[in-house]
Protein backbone atom coordinates (compact mmCIF):
# COMPACT_ATOMS: atom_id res chain seq x y z
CA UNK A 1 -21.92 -18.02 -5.27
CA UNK A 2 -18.51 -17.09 -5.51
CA UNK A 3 -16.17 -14.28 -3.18
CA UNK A 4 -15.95 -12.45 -6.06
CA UNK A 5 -19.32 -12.40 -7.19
CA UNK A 6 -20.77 -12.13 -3.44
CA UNK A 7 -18.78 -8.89 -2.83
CA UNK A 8 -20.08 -7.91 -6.22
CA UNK A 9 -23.97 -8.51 -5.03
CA UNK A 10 -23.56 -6.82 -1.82
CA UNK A 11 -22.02 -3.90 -3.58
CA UNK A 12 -24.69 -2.68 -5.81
CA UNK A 13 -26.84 -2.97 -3.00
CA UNK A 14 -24.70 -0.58 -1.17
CA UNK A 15 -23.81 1.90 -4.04
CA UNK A 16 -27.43 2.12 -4.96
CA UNK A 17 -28.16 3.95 -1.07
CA UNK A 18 -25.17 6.41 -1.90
CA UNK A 19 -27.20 8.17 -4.87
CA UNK A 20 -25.79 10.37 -7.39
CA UNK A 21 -24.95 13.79 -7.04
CA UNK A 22 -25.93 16.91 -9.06
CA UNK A 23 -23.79 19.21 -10.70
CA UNK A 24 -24.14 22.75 -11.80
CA UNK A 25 -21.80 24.31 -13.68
CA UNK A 26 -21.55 27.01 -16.72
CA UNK A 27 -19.36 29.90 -17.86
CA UNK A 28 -19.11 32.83 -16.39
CA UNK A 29 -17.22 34.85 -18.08
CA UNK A 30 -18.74 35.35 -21.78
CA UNK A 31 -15.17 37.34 -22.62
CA UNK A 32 -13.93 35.59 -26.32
CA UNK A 33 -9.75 36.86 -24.62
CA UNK A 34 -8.03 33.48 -24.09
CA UNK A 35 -7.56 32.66 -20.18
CA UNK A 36 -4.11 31.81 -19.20
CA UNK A 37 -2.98 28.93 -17.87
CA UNK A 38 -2.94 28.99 -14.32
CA UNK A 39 -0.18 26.95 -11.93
CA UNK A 40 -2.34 24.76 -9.36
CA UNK A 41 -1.81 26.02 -6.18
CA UNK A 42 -0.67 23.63 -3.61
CA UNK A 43 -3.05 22.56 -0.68
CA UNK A 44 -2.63 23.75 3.25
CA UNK A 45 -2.78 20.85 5.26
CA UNK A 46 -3.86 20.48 8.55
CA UNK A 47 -2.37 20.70 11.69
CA UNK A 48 -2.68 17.23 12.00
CA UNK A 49 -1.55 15.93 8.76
CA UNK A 50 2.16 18.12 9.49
CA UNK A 51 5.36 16.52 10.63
CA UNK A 52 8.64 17.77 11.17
CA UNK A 53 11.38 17.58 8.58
CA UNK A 54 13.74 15.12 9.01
CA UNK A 55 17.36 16.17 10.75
CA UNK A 56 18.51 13.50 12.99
CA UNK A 57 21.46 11.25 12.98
CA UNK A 58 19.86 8.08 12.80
CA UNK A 59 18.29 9.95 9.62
CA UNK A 60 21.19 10.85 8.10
CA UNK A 61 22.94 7.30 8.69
CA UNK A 62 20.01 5.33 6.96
CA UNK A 63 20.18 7.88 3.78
CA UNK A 64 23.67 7.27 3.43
CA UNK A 65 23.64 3.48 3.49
CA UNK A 66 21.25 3.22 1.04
CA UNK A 67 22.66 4.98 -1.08
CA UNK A 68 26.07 3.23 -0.43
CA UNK A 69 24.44 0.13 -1.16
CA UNK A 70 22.22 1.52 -4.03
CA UNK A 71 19.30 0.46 -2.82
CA UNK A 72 15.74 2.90 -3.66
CA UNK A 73 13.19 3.23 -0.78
CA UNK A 74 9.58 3.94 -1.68
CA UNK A 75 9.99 6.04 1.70
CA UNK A 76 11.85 8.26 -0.83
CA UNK A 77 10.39 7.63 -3.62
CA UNK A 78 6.73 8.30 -2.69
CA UNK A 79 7.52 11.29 -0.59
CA UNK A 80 6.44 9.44 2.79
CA UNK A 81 5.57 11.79 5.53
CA UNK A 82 6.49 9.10 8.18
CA UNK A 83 10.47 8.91 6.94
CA UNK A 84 11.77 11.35 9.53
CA UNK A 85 10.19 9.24 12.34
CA UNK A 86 10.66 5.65 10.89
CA UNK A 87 14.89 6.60 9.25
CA UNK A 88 15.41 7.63 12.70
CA UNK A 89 14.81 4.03 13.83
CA UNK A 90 17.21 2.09 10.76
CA UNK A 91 13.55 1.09 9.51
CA UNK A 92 13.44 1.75 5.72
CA UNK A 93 10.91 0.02 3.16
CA UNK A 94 12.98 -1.15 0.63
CA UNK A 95 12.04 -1.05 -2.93
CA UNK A 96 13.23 -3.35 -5.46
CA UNK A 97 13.24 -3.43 -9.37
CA UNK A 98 13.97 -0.39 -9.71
CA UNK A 99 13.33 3.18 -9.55
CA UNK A 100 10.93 3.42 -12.28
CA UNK A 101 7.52 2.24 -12.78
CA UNK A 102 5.17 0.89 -15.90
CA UNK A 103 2.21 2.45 -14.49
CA UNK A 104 1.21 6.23 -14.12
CA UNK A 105 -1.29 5.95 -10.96
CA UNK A 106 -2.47 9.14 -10.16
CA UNK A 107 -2.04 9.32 -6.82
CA UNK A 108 1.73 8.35 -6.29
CA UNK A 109 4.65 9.95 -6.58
CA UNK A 110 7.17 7.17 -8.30
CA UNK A 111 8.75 8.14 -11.37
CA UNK A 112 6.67 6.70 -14.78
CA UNK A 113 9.04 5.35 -17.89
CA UNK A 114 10.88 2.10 -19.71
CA UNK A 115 12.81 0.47 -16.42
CA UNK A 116 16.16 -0.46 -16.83
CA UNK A 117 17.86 -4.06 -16.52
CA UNK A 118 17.05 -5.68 -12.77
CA UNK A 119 19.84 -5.78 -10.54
CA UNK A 120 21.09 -9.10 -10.18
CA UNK A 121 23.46 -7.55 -6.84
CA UNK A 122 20.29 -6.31 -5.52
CA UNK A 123 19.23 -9.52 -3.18
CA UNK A 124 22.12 -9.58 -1.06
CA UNK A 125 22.57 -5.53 -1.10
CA UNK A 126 19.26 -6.22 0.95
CA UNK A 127 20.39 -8.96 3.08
CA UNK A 128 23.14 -6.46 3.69
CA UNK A 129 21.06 -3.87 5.10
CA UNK A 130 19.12 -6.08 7.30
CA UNK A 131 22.39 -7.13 8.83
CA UNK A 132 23.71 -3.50 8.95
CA UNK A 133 20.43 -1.91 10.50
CA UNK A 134 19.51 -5.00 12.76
CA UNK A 135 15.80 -4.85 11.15
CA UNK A 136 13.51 -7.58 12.93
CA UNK A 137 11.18 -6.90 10.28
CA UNK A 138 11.40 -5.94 6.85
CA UNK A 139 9.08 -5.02 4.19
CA UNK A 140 9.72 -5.35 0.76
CA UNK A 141 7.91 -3.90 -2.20
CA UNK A 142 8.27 -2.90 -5.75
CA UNK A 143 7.48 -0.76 -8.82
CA UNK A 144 5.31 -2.43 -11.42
CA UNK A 145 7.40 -4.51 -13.98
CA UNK A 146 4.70 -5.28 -16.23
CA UNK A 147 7.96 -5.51 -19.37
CA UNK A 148 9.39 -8.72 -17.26
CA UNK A 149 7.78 -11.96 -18.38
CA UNK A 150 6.95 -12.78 -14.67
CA UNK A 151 6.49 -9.23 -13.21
CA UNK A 152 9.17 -9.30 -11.10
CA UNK A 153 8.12 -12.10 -8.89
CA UNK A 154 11.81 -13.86 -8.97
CA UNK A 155 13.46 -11.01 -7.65
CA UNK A 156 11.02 -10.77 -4.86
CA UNK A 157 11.85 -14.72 -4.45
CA UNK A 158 15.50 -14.21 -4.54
CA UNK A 159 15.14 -11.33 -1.71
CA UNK A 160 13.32 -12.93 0.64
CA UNK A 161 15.85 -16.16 0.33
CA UNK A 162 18.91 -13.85 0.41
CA UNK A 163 17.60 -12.34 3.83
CA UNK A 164 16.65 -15.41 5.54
CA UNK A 165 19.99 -16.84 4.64
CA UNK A 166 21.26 -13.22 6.36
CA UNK A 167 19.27 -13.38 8.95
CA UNK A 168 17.23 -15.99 9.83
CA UNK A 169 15.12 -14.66 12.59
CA UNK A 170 13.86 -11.91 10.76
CA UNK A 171 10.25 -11.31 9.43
CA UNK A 172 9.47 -10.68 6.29
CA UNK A 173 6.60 -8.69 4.62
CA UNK A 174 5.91 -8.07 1.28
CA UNK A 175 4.30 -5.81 -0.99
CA UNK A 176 3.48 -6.57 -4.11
CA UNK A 177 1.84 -5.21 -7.65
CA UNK A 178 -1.25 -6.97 -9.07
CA UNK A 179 1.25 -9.00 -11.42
CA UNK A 180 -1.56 -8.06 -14.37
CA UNK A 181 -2.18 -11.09 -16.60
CA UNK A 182 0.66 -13.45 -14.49
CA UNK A 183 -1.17 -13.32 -10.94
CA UNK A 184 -1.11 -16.83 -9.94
CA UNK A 185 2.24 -17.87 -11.54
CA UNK A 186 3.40 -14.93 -9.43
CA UNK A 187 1.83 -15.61 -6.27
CA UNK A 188 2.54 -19.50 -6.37
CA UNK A 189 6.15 -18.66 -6.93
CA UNK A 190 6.55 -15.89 -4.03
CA UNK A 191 4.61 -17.93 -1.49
CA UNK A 192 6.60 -20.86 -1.79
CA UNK A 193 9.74 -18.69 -0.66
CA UNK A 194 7.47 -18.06 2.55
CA UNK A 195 7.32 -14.45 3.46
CA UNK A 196 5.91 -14.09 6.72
CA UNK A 197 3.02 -11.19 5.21
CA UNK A 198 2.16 -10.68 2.17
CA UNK A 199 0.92 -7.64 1.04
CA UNK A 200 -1.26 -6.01 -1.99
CA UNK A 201 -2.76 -2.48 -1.80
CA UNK A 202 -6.39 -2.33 -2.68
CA UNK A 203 -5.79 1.39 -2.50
CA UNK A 204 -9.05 3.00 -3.29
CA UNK A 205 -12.87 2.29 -3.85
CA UNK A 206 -13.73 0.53 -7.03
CA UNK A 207 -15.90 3.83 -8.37
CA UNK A 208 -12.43 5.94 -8.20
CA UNK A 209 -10.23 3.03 -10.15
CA UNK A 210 -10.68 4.48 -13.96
CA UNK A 211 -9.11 8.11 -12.56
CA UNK A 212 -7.07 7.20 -9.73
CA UNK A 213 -5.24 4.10 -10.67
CA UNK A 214 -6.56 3.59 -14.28
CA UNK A 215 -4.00 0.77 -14.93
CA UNK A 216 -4.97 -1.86 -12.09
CA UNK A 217 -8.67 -3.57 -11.66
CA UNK A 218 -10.84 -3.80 -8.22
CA UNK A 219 -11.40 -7.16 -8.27
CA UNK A 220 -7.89 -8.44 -10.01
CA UNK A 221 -6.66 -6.90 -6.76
CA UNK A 222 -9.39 -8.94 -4.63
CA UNK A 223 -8.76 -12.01 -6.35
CA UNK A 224 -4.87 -11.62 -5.33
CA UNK A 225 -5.36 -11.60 -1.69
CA UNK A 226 -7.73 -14.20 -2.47
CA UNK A 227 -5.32 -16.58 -4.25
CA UNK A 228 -2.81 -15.75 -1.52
CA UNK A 229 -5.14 -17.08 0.90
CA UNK A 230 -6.23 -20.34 -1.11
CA UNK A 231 -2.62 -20.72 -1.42
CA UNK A 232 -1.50 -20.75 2.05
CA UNK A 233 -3.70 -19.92 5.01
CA UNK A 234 -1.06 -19.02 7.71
CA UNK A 235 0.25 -16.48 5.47
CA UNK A 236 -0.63 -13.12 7.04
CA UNK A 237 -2.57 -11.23 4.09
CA UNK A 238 -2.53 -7.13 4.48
CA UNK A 239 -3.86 -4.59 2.14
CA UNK A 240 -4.34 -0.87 2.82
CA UNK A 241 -7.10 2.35 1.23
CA UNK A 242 -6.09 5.70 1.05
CA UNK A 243 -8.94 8.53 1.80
CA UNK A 244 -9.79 11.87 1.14
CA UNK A 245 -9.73 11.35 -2.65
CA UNK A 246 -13.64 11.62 -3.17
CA UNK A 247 -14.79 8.01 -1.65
CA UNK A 248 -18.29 8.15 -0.02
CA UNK A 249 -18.60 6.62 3.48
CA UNK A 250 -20.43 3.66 2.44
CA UNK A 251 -18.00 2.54 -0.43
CA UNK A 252 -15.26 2.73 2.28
CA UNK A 253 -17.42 0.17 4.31
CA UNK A 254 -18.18 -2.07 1.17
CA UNK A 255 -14.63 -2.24 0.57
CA UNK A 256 -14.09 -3.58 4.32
CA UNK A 257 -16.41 -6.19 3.50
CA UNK A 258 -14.96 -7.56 0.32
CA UNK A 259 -11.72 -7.44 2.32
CA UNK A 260 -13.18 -9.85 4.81
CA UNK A 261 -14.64 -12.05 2.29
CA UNK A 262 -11.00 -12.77 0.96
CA UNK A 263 -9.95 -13.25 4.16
CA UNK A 264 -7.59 -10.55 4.74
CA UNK A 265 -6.21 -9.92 8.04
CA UNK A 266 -4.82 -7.02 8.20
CA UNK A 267 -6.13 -3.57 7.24
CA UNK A 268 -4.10 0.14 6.71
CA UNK A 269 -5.94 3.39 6.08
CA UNK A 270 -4.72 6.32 5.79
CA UNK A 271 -4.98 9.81 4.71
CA UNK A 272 -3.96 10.86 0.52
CA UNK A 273 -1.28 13.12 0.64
CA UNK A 274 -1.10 14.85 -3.23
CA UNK A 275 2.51 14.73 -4.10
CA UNK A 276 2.84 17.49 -6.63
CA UNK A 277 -0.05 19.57 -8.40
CA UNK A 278 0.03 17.63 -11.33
CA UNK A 279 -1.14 14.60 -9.21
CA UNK A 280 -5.27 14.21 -8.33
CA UNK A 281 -6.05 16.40 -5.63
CA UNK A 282 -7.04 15.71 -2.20
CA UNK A 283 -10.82 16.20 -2.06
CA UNK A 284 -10.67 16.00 1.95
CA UNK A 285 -8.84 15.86 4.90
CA UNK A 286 -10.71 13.05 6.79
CA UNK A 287 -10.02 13.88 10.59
CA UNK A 288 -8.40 11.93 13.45
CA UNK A 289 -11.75 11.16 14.49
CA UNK A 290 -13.57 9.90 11.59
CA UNK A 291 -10.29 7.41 11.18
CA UNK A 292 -11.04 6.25 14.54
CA UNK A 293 -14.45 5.14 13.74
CA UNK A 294 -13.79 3.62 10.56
CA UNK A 295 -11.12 1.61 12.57
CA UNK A 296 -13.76 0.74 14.90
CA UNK A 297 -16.18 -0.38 11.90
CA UNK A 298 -13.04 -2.42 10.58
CA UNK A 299 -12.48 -4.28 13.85
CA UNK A 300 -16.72 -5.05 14.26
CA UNK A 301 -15.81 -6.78 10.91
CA UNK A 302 -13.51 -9.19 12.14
CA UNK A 303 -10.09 -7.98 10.94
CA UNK A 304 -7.06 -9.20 12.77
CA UNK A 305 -5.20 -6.13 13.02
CA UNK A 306 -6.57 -2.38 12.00
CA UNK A 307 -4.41 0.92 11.50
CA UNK A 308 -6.47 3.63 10.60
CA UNK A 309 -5.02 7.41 11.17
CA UNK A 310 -4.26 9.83 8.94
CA UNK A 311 -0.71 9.17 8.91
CA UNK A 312 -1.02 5.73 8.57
CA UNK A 313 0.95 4.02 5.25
CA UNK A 314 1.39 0.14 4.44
CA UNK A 315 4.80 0.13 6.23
CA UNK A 316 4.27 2.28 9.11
CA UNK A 317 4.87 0.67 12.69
CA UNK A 318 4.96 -2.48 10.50
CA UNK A 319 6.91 -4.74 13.13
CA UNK A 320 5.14 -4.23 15.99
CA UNK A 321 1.90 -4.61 14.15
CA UNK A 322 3.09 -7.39 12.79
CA UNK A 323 3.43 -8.75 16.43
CA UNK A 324 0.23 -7.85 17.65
CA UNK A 325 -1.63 -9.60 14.58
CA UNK A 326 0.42 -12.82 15.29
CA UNK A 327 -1.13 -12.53 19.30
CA UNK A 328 -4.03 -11.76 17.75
CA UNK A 329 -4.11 -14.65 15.57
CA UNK A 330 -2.72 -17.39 18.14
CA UNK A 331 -5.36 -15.85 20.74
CA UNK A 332 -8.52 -16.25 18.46
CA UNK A 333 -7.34 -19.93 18.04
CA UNK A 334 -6.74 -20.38 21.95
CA UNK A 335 -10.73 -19.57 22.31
CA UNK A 336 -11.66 -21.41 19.19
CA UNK A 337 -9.95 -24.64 20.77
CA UNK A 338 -11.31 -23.93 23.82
């Protein structure tokens, strides 16, 4: 039996114990007057979930060199509620190909439209910044190219070569898309450039997939990370879930395990933050707590490295957990030697 088809075994098993809900509904106002439309109203967060907006110099002196070198961040882009804290510290996520994305995922915040041409400049503008900002560790990632006959996966190529050439000592993640219908070109091509992680967003439960990112598939994702690891096992593989957009407890757990059964080191939850009203709306603000235990679950399951709060995101802290999974990994081959 395959990964694939394992994962998909154990999770019927598991979504059969989550039963289906009930739903009442009906109208209760028999009026015939039209109802205007109504603005949706934007949701109070927590007091954990709030962080301070950004003023600092360091802040200030990131935003400006990225725009001098016209690079886009998805810190930007996607609203991030981390880029006060992590602009502060010259750490930006840099994101390549573009500003504009072939996909219309509900849940993020990117603009949605026909890109423009790739920047050939846009390599070294990175290696640039690396120099500039002293980074130790980058990540990488991109909007969807799904017009470009390989997806994008030559520019990611031709950034991780232009910053090693920078900067040797550097480590370098990635995040990809799912490179639909070009995966393993893609992959084969990227890993022979040898980022140091490489990176690929499950994002949510299968179940959730037609509404919340309706142009992607579960186990095209899966099969990614999986090819990644066939590839090259001392490649770091990462991938990261977002909750509190309707995911039941158990799904959250199944998805853990299909993780593991790809072999995927590294794991990032953390909390949905809706962007704008038009985007799908948080159903719940998982607590502190509850992140905490699914952390612990994820750790029980034999993950290398686990971040799991609510203001966790793919990038966050992404150097020094990036260390901590390497002494992770070189200690769990100390005892296996042993």
């Amino acid at each position: 039996m395959t990964i694939i088809a394992e994962a998909s075994a154990r999770r019927n098993f598991a979504l059969a114990s989550i039963g289906a809900r009930s739903y009442l509904g009906g109208m209760n106002d028999l009026s015939s007057a039209p109802v205007p439309p109504t603005t949706p109203e934007r949701q109070r967060k927590p007091d954990w979930i709030r962080v301070k907006a950004p003023t600092t110099k360091g802040y200030g002196e990131t935003r400006q060199l990225m725009r001098d070198l016209k690079l886009n961040t998805v810190c930007e882009e996607a609203a991030c509620p981390n880029i006060g804290e992590c602009w502060t510290k010259k750490h930006a996520t840099v994101m390549i190909l573009g500003d504009t994305c072939t996909r219309a995922c509900a849940f993020c915040n990117v603009k949605t439209g026909m890109p423009g041409r790739v920047d050939p400049a846009e390599p070294d503008n990175v290696a640039e910044m690396v120099l500039k900002t002293g980074l130790e560790h980058i990540v990488v990632t991109s909007v969807d190219r799904d017009d470009l006959p390989d997806g994008g996966a030559h520019q990611f190529v031709r950034v991780i070569h232009a910053v090693r050439a920078a900067s040797p000592t550097t480590t370098i993640e990635i995040l990809t898309p799912d490179f639909r219908n070009k995966m393993r070109p893609a992959v084969e091509a990227i890993l022979a450039a040898r980022p140091d992680v490489y990176n690929h967003n499950m994002e949510t439960v299968p179940r959730l997939y037609p509404t919340i990112r309706p142009g992607a598939r579960y186990y095209a994702s899966l099969r990614l990370l999986e090819e990644v690891k066939r590839h090259d096992q001392s490649v770091f593989t990462k991938s990261g879930v977002m909750l509190g957009l309707g995911e039941e407890r158990l799904e959250v757990h199944q998805v853990m395990d299909d993780m593991r059964c790809a072999d995927i080191d590294f794991l990032t939850m953390g909390q949905y933050l809706r962007p704008t009203p038009r985007h799908a709306e948080v159903k719940e603000f998982v607590t502190p707590q509850a992140f905490s235990a699914y952390g612990a679950i994820a750790r029980a399951k034999g993950f290398l490295q686990v971040a799991s709060s609510p203001l966790t995101r793919s990038s966050y802290h992404a150097g020094a957990d990036f260390a901590e999974m390497k002494a992770a990994r070189e200690a769990k081959l100390a005892r296996q030697q042993a």
